[in-house]
N, C-alpha and C. Protein backbone atom coordinates (compact mmCIF):
# COMPACT_ATOMS: atom_id res chain seq x y z
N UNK A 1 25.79 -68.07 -7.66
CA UNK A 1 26.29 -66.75 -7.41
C UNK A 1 25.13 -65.88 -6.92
N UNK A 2 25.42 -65.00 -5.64
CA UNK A 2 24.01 -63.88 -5.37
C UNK A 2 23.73 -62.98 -6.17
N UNK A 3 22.73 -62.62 -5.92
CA UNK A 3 22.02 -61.70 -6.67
C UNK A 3 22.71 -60.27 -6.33
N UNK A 4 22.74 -59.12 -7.30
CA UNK A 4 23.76 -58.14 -6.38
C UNK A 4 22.40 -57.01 -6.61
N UNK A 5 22.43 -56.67 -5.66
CA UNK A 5 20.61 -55.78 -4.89
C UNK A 5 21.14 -54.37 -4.98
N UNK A 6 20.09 -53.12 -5.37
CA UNK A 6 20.19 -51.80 -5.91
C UNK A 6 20.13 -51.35 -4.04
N UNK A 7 21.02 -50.25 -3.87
CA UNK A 7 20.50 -49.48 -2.88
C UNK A 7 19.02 -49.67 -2.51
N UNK A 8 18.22 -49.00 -3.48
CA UNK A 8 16.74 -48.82 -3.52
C UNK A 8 16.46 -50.64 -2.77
N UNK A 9 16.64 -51.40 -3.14
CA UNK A 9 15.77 -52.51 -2.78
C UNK A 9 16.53 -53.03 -1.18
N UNK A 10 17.56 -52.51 -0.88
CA UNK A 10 17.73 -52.70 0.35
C UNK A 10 17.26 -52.12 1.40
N UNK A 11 17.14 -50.72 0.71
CA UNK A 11 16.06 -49.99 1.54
C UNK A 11 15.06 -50.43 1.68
N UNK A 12 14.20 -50.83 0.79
CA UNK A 12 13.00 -50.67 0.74
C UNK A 12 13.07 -52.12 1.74
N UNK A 13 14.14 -53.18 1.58
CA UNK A 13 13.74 -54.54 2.36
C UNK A 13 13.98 -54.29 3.46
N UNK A 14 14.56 -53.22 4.22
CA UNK A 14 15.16 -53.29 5.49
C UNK A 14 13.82 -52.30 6.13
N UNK A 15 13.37 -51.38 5.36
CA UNK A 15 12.28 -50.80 6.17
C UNK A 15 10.79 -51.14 5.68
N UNK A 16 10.38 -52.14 5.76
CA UNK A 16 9.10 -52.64 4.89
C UNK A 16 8.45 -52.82 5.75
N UNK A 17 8.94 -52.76 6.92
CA UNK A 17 8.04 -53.07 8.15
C UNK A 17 7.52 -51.61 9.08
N UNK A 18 8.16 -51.20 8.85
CA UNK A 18 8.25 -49.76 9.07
C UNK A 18 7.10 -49.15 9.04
N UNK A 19 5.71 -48.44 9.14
CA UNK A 19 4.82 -47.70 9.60
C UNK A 19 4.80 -46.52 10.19
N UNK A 20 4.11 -45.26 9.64
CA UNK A 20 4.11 -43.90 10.36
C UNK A 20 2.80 -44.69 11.74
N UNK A 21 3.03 -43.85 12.71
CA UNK A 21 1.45 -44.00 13.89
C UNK A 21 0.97 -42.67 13.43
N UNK A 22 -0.26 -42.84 14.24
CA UNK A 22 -1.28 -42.05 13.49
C UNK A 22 -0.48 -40.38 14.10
N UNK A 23 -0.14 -40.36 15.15
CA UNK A 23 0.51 -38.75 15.37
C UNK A 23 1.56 -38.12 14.21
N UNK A 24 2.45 -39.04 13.64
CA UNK A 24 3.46 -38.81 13.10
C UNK A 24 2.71 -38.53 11.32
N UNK A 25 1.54 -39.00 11.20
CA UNK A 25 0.73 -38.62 10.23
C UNK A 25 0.05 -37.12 10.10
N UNK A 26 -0.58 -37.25 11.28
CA UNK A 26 -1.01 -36.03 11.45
C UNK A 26 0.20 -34.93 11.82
N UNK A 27 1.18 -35.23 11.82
CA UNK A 27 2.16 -34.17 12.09
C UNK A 27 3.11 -33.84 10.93
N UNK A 28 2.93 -34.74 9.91
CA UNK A 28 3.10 -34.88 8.69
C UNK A 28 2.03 -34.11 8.09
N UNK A 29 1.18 -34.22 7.58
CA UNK A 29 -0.17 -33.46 7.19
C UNK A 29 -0.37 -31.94 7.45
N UNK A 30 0.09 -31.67 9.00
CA UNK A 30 0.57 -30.45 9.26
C UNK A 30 1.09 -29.51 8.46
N UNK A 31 2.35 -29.67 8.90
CA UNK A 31 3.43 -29.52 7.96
C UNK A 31 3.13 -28.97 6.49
N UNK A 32 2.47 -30.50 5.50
CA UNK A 32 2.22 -29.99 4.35
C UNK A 32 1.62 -29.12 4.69
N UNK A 33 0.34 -28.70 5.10
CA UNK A 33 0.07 -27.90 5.37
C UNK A 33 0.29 -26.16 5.11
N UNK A 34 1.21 -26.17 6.17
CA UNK A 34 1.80 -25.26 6.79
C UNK A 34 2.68 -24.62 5.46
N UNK A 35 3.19 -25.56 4.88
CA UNK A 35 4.09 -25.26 3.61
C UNK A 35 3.37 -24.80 2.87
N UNK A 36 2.32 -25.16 2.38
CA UNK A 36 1.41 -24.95 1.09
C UNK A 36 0.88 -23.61 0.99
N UNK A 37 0.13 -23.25 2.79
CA UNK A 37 0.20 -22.10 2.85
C UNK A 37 0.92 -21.01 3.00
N UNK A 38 2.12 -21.60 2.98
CA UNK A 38 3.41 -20.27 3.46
C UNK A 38 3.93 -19.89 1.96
N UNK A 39 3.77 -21.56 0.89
CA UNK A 39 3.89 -20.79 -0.54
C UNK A 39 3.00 -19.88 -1.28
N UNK A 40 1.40 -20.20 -0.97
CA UNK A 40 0.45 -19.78 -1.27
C UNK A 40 1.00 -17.90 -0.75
N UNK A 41 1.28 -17.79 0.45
CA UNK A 41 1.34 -16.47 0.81
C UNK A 41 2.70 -15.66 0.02
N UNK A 42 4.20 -16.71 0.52
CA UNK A 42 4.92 -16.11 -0.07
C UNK A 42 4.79 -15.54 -1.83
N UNK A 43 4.10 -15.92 -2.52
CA UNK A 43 3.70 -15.70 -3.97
C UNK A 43 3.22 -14.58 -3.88
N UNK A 44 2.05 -14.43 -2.92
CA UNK A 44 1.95 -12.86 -2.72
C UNK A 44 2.25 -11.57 -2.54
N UNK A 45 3.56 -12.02 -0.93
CA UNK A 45 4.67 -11.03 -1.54
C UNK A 45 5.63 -10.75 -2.15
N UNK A 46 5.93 -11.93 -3.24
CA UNK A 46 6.62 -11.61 -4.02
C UNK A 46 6.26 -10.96 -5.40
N UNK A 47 4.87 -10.32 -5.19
CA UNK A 47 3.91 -9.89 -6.11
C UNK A 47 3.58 -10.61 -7.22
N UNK A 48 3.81 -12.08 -7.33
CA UNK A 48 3.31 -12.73 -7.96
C UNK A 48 1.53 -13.12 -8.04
N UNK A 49 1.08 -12.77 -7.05
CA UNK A 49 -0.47 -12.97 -6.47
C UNK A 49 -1.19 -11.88 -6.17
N UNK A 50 -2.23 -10.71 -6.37
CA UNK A 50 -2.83 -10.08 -6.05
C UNK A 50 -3.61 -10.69 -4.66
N UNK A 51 -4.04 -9.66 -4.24
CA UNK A 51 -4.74 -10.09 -2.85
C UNK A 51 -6.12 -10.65 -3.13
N UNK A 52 -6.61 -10.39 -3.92
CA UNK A 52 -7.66 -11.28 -4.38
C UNK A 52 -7.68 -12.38 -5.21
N UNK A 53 -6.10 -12.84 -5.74
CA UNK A 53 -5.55 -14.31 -6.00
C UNK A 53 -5.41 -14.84 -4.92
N UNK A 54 -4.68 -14.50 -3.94
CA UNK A 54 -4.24 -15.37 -2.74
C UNK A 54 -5.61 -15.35 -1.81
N UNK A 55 -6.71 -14.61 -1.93
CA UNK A 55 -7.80 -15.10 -1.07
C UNK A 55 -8.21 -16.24 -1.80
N UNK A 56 -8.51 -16.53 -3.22
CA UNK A 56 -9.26 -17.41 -3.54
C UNK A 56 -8.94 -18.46 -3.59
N UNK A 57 -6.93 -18.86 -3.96
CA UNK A 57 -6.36 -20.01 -3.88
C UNK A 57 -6.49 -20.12 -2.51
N UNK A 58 -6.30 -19.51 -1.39
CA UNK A 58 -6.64 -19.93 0.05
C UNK A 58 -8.02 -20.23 0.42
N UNK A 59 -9.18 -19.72 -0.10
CA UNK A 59 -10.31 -20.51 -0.16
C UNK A 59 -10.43 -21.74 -0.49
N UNK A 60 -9.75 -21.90 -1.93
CA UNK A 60 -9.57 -22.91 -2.57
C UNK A 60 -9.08 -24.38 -1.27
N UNK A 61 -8.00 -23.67 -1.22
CA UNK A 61 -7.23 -24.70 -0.38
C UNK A 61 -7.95 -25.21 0.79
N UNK A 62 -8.46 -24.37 1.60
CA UNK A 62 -8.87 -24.19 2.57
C UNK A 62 -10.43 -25.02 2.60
N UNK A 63 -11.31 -25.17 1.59
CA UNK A 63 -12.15 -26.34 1.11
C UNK A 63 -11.54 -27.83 1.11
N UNK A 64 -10.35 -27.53 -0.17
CA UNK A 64 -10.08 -29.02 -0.36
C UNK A 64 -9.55 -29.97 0.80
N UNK A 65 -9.10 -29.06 1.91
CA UNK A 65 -8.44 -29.54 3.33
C UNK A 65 -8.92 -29.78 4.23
N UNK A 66 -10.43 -29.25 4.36
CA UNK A 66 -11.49 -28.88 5.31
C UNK A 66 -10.97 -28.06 6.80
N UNK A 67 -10.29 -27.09 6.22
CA UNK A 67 -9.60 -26.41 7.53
C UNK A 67 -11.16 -25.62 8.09
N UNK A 68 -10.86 -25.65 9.29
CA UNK A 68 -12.22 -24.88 9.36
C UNK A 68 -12.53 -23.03 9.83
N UNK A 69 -11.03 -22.62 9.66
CA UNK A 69 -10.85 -21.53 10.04
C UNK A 69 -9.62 -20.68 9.39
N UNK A 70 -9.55 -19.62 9.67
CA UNK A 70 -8.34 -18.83 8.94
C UNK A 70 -6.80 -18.44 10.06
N UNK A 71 -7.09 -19.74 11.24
CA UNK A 71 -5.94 -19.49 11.78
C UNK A 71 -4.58 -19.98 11.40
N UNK A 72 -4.73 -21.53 10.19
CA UNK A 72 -3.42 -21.57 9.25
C UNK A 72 -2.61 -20.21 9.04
N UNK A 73 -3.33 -19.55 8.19
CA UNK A 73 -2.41 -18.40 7.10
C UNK A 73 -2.31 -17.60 8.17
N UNK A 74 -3.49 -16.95 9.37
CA UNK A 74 -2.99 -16.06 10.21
C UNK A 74 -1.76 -16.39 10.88
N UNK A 75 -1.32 -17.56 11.61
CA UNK A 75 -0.04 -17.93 12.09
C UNK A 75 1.47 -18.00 11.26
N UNK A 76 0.84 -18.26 9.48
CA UNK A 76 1.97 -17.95 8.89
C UNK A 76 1.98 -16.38 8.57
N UNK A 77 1.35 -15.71 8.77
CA UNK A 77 1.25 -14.27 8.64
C UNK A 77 1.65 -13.29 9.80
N UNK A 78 1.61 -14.00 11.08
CA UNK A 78 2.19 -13.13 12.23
C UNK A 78 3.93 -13.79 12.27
N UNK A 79 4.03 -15.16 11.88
CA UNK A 79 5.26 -15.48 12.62
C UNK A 79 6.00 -14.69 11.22
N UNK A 80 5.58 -14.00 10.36
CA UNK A 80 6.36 -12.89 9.20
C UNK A 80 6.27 -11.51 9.64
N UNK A 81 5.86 -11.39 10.94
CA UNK A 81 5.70 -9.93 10.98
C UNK A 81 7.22 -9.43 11.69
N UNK A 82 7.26 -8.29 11.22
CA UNK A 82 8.60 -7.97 12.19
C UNK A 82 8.51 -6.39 12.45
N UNK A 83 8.25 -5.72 13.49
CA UNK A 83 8.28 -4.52 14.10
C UNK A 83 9.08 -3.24 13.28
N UNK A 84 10.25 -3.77 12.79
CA UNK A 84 11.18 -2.62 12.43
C UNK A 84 11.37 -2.85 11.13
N UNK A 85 10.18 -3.52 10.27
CA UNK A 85 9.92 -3.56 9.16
C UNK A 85 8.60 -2.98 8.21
N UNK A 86 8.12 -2.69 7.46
CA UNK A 86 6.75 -2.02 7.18
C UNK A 86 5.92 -3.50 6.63
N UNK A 87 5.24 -3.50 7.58
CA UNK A 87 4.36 -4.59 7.61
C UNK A 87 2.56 -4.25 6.89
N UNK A 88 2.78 -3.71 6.23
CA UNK A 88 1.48 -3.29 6.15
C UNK A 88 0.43 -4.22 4.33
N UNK A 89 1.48 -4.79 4.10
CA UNK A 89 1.20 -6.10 2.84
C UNK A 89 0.79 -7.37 4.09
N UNK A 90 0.92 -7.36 5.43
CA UNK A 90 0.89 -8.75 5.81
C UNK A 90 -0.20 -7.91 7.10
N UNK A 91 -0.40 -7.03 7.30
CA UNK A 91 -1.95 -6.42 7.56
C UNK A 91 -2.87 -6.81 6.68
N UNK A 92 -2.78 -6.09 5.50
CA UNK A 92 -4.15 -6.56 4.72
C UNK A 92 -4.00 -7.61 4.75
N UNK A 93 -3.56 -9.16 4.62
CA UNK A 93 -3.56 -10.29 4.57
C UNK A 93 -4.65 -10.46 5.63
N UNK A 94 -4.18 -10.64 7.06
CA UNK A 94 -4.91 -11.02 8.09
C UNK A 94 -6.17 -9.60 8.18
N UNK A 95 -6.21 -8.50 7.44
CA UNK A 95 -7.71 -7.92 7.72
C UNK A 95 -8.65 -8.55 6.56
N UNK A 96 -7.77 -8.78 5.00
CA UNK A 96 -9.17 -9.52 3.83
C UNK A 96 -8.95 -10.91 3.80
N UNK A 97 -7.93 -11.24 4.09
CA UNK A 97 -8.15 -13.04 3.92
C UNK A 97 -8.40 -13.85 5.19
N UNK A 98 -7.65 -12.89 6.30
CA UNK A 98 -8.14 -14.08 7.13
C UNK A 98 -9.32 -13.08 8.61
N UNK A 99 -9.85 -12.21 7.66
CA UNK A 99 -10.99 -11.44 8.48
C UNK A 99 -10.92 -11.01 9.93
N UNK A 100 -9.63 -10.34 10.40
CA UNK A 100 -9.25 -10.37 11.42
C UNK A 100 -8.81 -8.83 11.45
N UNK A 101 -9.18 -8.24 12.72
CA UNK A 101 -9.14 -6.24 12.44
C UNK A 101 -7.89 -6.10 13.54
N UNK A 102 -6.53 -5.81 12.21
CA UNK A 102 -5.03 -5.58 12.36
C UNK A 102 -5.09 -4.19 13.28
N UNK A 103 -5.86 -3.39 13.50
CA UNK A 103 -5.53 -2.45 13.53
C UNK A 103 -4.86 -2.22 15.17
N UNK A 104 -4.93 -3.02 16.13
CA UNK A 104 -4.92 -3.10 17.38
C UNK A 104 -2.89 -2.90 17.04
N UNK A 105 -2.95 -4.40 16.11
CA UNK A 105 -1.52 -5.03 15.93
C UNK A 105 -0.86 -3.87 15.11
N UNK A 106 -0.89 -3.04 14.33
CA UNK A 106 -0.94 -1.84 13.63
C UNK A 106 -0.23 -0.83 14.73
N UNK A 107 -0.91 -0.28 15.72
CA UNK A 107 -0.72 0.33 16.95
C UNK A 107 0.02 -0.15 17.22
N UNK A 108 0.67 -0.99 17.94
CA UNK A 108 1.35 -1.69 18.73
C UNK A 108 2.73 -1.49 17.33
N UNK A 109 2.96 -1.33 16.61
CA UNK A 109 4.19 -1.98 15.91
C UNK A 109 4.35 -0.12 15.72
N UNK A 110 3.38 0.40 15.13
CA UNK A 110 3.55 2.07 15.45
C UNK A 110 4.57 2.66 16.64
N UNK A 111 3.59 1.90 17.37
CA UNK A 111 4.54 2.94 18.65
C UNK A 111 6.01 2.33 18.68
N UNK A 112 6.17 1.26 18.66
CA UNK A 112 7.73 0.30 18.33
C UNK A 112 8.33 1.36 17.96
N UNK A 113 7.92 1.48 16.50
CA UNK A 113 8.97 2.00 15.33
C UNK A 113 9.19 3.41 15.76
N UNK A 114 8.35 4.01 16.60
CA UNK A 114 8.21 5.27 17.01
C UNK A 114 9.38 5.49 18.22
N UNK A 115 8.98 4.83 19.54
CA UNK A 115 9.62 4.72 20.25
C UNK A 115 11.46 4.22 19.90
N UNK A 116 11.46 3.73 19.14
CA UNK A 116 12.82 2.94 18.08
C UNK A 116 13.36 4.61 17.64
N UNK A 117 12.97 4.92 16.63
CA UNK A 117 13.68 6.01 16.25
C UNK A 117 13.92 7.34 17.26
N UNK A 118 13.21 7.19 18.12
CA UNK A 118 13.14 8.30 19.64
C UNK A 118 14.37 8.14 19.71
N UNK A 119 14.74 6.55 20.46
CA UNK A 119 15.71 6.23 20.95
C UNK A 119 17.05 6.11 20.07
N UNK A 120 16.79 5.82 18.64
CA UNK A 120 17.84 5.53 17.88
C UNK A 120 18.63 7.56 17.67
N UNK A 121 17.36 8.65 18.03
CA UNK A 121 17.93 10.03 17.30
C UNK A 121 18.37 10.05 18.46
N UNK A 122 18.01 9.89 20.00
CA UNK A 122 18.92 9.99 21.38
C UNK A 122 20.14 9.93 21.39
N UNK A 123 20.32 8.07 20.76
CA UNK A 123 21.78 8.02 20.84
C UNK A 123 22.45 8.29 19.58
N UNK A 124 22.29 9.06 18.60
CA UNK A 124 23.06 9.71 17.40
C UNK A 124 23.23 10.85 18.11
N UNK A 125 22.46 11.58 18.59
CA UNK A 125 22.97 13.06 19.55
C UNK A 125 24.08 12.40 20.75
N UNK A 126 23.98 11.80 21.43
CA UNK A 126 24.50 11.47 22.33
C UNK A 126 26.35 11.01 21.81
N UNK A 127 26.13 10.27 20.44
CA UNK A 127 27.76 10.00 19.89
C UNK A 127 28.31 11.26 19.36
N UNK A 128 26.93 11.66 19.09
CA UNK A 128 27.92 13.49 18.11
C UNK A 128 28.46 14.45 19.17
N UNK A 129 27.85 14.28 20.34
CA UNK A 129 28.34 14.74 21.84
C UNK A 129 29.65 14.33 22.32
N UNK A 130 29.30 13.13 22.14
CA UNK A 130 31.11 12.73 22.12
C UNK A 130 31.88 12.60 21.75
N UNK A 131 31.89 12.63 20.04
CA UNK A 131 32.58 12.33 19.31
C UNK A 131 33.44 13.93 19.02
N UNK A 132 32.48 15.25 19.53
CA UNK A 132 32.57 16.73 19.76
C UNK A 132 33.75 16.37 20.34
N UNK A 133 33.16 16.18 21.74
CA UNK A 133 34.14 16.38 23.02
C UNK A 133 35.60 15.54 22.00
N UNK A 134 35.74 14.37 22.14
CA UNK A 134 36.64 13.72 21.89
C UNK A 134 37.89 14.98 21.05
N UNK A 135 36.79 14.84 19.55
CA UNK A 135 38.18 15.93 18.82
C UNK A 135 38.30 17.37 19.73
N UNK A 136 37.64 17.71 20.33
CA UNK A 136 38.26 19.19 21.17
C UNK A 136 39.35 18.81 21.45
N UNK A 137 39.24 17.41 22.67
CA UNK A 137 39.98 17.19 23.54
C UNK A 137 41.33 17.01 22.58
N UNK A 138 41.03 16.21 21.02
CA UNK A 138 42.53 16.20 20.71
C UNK A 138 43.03 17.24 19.73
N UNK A 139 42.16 18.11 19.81
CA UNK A 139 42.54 19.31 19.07
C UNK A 139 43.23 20.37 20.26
N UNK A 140 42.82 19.95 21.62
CA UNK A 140 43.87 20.95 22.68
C UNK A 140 44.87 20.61 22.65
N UNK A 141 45.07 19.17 23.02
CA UNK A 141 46.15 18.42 22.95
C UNK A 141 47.08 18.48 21.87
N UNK A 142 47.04 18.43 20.56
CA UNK A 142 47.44 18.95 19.65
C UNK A 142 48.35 19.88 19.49
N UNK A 143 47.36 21.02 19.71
CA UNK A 143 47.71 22.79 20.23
C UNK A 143 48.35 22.91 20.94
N UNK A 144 49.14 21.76 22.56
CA UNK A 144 49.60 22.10 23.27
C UNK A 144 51.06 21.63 22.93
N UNK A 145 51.03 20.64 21.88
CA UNK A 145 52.40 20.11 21.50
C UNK A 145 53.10 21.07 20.37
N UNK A 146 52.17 21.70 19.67
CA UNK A 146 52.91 22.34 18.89
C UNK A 146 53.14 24.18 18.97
N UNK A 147 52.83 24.58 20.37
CA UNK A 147 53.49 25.61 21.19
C UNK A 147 54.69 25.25 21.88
């Protein structure tokens, strides 16, 4: 009678031959990477981490990995930025941890939010303009049915 085989060992017999190549390693490695530091950061703003916790576990990390620069966390720190949000917890990030002077990027999201509400009080005048006109118009109309 056969032997009756676990999931697990069919797997494991059907892909035993199986091998990452060296790209799919390093793209793997990435990744962790990429994760480790995006938890390392997210902890931060979830105020679980002071900014001088998350520099040192990112030092930390950043030894044991031999990264040789602070463009990891800066890339997870811009692809979190968002214009019409107050970004100014993920400024100091990239001005004390990853030594990089926000203030250019600062400007630039300023005038956004600036130019944004210009345009957003434009068109609130512009609906109360019409929304005016509109009830006149059915407040004549109105007036004319019930003469």
């Amino acid at each position: 009678m056969g032997e009756i085989k676990s999931t697990l060992d069919l797997v494991l017999e059907k892909t035993r031959h199986l091998s990452q190549t060296s790209e799919e390693k390093q793209a793997q490695t990435l990744k962790n990477t990429e994760n480790r530091i995006n938890g390392l950061l997210q902890k931060y703003l979830d105020g679980l981490f002071s900014i001088e916790q998350l520099q040192r576990d990112y030092e930390k990390f950043k030894a044991e990995f031999n990264l040789p620069d602070h463009t990891a966390l800066a890339d997870q720190v811009i692809s979190r930025l968002d214009p019409g949000q107050d970004n100014l917890v993920l400024l100091e990030v990239l001005d004390l941890c990853c030594h990089l002077d926000s203030s250019g990027l600062a400007d630039v999201i300023n005038q956004y939010q600036a130019g944004y509400q210009t345009a957003a009080q434009s068109r609130m005048e512009a609906l109360k303009e019409s929304l005016s006109q509109n009830l006149k118009s059915q407040i004549k109309s109105f007036s004319s049915k019930c003469t």
